[in-house]
PDB file of N, CA and C in Angstrom:
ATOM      1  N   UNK A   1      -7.557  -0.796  20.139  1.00  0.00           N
ATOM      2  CA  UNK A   1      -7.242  -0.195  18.850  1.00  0.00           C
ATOM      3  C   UNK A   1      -7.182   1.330  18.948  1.00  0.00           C
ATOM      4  N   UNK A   2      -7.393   1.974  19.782  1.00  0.00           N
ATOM      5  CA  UNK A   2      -7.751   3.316  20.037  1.00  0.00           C
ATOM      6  C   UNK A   2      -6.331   3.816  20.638  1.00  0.00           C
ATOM      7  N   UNK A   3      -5.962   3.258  21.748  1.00  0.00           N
ATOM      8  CA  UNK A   3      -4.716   3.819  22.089  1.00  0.00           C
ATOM      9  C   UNK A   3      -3.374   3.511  21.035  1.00  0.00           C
ATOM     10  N   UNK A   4      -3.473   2.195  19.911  1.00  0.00           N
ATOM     11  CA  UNK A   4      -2.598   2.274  19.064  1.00  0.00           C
ATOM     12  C   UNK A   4      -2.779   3.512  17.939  1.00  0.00           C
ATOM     13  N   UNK A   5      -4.312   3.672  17.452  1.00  0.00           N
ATOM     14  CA  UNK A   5      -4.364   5.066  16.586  1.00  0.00           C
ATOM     15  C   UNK A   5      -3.651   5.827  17.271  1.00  0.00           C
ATOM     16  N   UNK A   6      -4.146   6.454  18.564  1.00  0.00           N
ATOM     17  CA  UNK A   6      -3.854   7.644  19.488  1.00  0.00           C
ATOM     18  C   UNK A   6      -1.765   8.071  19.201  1.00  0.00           C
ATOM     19  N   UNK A   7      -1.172   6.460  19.162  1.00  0.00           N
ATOM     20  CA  UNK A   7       0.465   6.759  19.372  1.00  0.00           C
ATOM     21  C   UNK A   7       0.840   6.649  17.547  1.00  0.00           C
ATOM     22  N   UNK A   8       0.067   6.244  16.840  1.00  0.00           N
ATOM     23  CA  UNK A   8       0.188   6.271  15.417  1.00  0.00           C
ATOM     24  C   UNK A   8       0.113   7.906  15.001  1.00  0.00           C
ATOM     25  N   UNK A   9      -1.059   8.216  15.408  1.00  0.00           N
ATOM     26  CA  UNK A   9      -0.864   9.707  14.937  1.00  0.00           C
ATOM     27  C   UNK A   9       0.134  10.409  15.805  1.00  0.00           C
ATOM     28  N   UNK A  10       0.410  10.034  17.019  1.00  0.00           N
ATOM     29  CA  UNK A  10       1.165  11.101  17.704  1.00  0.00           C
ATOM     30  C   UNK A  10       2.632  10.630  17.217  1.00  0.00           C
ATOM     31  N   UNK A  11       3.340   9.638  16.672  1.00  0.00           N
ATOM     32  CA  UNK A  11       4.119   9.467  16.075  1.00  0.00           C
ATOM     33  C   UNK A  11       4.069  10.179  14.695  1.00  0.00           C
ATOM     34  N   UNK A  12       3.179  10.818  13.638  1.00  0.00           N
ATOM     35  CA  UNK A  12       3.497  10.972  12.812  1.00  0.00           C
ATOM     36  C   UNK A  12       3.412  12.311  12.909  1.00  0.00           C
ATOM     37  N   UNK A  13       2.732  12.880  13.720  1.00  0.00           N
ATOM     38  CA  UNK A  13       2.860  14.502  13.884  1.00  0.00           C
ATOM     39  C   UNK A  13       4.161  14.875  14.306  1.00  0.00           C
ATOM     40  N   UNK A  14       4.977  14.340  15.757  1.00  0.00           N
ATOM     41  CA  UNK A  14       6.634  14.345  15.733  1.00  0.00           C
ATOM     42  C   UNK A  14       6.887  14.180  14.574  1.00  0.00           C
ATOM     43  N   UNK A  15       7.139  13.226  13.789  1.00  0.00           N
ATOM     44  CA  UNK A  15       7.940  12.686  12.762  1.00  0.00           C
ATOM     45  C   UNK A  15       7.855  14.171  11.513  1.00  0.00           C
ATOM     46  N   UNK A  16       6.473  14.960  11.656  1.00  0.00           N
ATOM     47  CA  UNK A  16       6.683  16.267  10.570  1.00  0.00           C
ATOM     48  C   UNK A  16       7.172  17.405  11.159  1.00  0.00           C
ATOM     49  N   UNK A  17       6.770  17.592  12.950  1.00  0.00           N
ATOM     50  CA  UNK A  17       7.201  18.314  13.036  1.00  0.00           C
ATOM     51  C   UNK A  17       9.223  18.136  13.445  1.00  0.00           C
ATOM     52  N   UNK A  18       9.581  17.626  13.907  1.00  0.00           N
ATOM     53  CA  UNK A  18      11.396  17.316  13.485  1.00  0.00           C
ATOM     54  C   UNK A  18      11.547  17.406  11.817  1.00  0.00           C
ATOM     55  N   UNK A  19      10.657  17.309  11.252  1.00  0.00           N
ATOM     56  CA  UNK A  19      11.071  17.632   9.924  1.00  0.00           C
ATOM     57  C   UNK A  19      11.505  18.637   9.301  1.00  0.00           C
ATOM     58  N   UNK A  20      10.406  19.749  10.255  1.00  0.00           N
ATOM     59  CA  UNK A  20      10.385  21.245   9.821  1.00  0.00           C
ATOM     60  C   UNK A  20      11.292  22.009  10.970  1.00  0.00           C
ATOM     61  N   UNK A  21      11.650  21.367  11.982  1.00  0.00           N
ATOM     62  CA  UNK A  21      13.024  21.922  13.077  1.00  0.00           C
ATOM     63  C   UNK A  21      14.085  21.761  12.203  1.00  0.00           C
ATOM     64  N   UNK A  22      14.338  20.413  11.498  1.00  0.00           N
ATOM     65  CA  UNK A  22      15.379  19.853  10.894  1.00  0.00           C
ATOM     66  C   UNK A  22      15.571  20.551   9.858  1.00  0.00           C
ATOM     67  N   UNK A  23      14.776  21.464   8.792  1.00  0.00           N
ATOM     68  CA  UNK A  23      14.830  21.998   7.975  1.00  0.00           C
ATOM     69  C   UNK A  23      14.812  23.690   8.399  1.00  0.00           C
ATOM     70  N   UNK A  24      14.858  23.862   9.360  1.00  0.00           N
ATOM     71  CA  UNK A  24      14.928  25.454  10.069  1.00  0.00           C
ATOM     72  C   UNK A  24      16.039  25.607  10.366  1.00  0.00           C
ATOM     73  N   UNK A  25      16.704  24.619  11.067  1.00  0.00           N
ATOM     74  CA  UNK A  25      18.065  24.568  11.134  1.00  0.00           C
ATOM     75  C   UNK A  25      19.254  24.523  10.377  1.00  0.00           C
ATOM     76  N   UNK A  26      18.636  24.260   9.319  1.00  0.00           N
ATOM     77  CA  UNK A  26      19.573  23.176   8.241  1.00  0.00           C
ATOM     78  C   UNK A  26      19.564  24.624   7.548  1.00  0.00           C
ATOM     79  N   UNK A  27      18.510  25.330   6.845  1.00  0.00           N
ATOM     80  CA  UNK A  27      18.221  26.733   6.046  1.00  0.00           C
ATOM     81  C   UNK A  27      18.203  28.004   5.976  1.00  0.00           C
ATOM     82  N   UNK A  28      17.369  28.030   7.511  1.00  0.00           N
ATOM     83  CA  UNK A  28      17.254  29.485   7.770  1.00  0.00           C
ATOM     84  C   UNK A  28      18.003  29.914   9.422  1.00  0.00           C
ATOM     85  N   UNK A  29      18.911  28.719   9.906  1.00  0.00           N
ATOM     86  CA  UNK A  29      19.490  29.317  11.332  1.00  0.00           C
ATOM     87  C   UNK A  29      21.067  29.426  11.036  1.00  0.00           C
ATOM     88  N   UNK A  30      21.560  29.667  12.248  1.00  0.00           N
ATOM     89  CA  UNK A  30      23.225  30.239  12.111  1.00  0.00           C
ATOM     90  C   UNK A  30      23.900  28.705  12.779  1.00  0.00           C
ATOM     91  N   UNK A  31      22.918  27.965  13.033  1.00  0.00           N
ATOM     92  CA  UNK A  31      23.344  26.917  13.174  1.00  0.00           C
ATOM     93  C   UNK A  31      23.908  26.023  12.025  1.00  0.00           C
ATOM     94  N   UNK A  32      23.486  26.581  11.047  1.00  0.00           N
ATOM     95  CA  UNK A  32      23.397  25.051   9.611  1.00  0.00           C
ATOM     96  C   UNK A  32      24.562  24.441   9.415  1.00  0.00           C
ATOM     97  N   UNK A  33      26.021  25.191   9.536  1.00  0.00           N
ATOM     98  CA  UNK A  33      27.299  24.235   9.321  1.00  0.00           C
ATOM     99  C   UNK A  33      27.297  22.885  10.536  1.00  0.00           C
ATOM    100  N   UNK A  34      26.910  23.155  11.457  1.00  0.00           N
ATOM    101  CA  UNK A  34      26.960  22.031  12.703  1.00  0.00           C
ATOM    102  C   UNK A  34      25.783  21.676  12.535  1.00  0.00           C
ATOM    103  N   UNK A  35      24.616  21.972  12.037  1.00  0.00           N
ATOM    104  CA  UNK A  35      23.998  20.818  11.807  1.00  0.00           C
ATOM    105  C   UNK A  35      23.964  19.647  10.694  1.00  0.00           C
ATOM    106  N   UNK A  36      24.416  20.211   9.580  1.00  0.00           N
ATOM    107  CA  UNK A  36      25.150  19.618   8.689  1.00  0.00           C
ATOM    108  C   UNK A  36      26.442  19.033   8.999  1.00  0.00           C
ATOM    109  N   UNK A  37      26.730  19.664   9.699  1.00  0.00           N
ATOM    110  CA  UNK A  37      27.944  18.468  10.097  1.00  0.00           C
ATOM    111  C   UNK A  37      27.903  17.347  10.860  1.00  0.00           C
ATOM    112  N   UNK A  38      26.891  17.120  11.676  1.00  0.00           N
ATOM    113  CA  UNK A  38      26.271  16.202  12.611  1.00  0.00           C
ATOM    114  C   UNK A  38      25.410  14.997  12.045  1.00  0.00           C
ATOM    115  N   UNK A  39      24.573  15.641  10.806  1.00  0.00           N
ATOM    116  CA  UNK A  39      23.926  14.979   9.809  1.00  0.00           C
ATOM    117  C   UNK A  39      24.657  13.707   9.600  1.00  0.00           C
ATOM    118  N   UNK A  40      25.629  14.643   8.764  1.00  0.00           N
ATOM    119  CA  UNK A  40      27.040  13.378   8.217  1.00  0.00           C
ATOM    120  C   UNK A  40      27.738  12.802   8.692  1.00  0.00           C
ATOM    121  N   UNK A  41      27.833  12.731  10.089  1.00  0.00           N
ATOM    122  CA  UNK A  41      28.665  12.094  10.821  1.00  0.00           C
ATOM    123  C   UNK A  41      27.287  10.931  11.936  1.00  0.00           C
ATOM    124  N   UNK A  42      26.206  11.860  11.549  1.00  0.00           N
ATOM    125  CA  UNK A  42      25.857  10.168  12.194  1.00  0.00           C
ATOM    126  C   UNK A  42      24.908   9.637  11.099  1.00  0.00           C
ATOM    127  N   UNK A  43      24.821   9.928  10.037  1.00  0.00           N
ATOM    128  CA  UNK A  43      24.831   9.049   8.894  1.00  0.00           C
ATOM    129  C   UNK A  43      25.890   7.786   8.551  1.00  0.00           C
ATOM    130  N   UNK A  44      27.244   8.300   8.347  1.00  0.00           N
ATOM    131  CA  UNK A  44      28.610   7.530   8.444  1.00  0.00           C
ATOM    132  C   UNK A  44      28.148   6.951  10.001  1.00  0.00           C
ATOM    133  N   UNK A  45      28.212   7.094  10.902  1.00  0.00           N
ATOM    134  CA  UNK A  45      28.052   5.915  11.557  1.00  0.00           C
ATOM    135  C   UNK A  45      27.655   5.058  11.719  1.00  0.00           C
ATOM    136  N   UNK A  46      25.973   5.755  11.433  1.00  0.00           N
ATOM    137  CA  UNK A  46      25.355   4.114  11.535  1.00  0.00           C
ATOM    138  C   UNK A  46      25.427   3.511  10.159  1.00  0.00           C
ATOM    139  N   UNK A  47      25.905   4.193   9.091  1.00  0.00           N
ATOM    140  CA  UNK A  47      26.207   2.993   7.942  1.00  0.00           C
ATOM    141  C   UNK A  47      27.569   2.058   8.789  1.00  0.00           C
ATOM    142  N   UNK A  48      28.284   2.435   9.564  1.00  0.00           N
ATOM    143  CA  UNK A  48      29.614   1.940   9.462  1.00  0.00           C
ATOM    144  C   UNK A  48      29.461   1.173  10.802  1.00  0.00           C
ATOM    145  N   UNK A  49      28.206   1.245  11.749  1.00  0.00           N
ATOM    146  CA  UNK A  49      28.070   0.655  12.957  1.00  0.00           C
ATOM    147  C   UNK A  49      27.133  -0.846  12.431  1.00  0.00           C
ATOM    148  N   UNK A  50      26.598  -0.368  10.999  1.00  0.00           N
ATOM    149  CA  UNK A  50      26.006  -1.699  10.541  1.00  0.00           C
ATOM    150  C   UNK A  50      26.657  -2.486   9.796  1.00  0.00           C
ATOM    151  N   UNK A  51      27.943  -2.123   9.193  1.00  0.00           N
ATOM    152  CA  UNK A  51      28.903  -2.881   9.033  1.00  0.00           C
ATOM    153  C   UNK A  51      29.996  -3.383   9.999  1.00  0.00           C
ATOM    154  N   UNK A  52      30.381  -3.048  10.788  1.00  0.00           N
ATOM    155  CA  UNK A  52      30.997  -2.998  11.922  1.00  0.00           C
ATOM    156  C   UNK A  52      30.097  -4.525  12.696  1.00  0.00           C
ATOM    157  N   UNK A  53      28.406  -4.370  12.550  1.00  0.00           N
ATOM    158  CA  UNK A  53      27.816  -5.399  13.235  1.00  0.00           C
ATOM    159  C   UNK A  53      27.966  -6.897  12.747  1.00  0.00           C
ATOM    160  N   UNK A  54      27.985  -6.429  11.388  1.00  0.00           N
ATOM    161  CA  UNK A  54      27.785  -7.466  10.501  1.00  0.00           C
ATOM    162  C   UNK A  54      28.765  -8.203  10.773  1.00  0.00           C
ATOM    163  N   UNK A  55      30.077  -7.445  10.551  1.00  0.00           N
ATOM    164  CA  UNK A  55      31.405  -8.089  10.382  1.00  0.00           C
ATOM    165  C   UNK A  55      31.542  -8.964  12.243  1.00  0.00           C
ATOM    166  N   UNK A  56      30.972  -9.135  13.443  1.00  0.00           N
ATOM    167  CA  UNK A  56      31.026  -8.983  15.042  1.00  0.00           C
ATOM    168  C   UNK A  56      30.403 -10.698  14.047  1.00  0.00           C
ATOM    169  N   UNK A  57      29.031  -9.770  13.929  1.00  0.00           N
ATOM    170  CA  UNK A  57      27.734 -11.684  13.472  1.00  0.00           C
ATOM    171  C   UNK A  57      29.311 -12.828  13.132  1.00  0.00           C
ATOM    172  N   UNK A  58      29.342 -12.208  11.586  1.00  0.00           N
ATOM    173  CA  UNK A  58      30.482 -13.462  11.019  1.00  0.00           C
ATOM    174  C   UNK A  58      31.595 -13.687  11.357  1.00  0.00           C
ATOM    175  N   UNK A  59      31.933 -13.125  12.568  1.00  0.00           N
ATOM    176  CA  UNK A  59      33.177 -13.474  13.241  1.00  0.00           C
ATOM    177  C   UNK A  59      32.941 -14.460  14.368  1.00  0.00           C
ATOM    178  N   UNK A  60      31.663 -14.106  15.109  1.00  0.00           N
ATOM    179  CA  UNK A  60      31.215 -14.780  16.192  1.00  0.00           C
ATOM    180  C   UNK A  60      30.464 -16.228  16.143  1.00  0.00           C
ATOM    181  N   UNK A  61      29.683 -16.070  14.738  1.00  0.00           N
ATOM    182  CA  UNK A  61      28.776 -17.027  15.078  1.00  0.00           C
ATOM    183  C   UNK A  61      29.571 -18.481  14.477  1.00  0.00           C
ATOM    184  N   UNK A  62      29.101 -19.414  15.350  1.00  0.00           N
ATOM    185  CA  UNK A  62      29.940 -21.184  14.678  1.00  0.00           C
ATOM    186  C   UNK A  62      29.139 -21.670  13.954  1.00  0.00           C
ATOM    187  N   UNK A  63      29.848 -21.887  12.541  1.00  0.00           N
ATOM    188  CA  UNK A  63      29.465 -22.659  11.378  1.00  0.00           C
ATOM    189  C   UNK A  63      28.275 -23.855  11.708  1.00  0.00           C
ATOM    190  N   UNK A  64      27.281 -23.580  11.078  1.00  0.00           N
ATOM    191  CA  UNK A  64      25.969 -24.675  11.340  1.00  0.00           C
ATOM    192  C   UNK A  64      26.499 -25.896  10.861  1.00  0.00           C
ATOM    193  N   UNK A  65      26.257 -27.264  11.503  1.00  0.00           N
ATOM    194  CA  UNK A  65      27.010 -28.513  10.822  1.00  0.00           C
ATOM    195  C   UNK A  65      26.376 -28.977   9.586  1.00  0.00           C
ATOM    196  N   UNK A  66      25.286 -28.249   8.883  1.00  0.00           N
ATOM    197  CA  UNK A  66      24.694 -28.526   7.599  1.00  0.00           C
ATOM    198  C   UNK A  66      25.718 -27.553   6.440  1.00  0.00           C
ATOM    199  N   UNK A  67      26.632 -26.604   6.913  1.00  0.00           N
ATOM    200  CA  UNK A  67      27.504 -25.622   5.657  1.00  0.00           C
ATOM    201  C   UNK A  67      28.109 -26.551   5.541  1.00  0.00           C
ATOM    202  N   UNK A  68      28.838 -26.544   4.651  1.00  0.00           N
ATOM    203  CA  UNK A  68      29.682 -27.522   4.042  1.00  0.00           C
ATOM    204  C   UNK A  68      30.836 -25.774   4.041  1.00  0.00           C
ATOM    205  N   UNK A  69      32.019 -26.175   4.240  1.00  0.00           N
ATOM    206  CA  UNK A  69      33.513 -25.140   4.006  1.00  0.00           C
ATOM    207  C   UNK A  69      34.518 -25.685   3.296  1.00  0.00           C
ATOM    208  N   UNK A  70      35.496 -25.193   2.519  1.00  0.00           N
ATOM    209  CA  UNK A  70      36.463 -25.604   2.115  1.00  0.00           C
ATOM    210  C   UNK A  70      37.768 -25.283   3.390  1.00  0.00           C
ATOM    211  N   UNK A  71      37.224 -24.274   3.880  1.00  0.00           N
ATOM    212  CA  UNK A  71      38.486 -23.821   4.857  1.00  0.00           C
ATOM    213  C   UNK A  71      39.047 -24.558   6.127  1.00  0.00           C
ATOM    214  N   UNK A  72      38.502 -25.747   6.369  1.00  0.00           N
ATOM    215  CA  UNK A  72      39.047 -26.166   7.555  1.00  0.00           C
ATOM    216  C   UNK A  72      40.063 -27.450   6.440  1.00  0.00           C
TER     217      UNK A  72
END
């Protein structure tokens, strides 16, 4: 139980400090248009890589013989 605390907290200290890089960048650097632009583009992806997955599942997987379909 000790080494899971140990990576619990050390996970949540990363997790604030990228918070406050992420917000240095984003506010007070000469970086902020490209980081804002990076934001949004891998936001849109992984919304569109989890649709993209979804659509792979229901293309791939064969109808369980308990669905009942109208389509065949």
């Amino acid at each position: 139980m000790n080494r899971r605390k140990g990576i619990g907290i050390t996970i949540f200290v990363l997790c604030i400090a990228g918070f406050f890089l992420y917000a240095y960048l984003l506010m007070l650097s000469e970086w902020s248009p490209i980081v804002l632009q990076l934001s949004v583009l891998m936001i849109a992806g992984g919304i569109l890589g989890v649709v993209a997955w979804t659509g792979y599942i229901m293309a791939t997987t064969k109808p369980s013989s308990a669905s009942i379909s109208s389509d065949e």
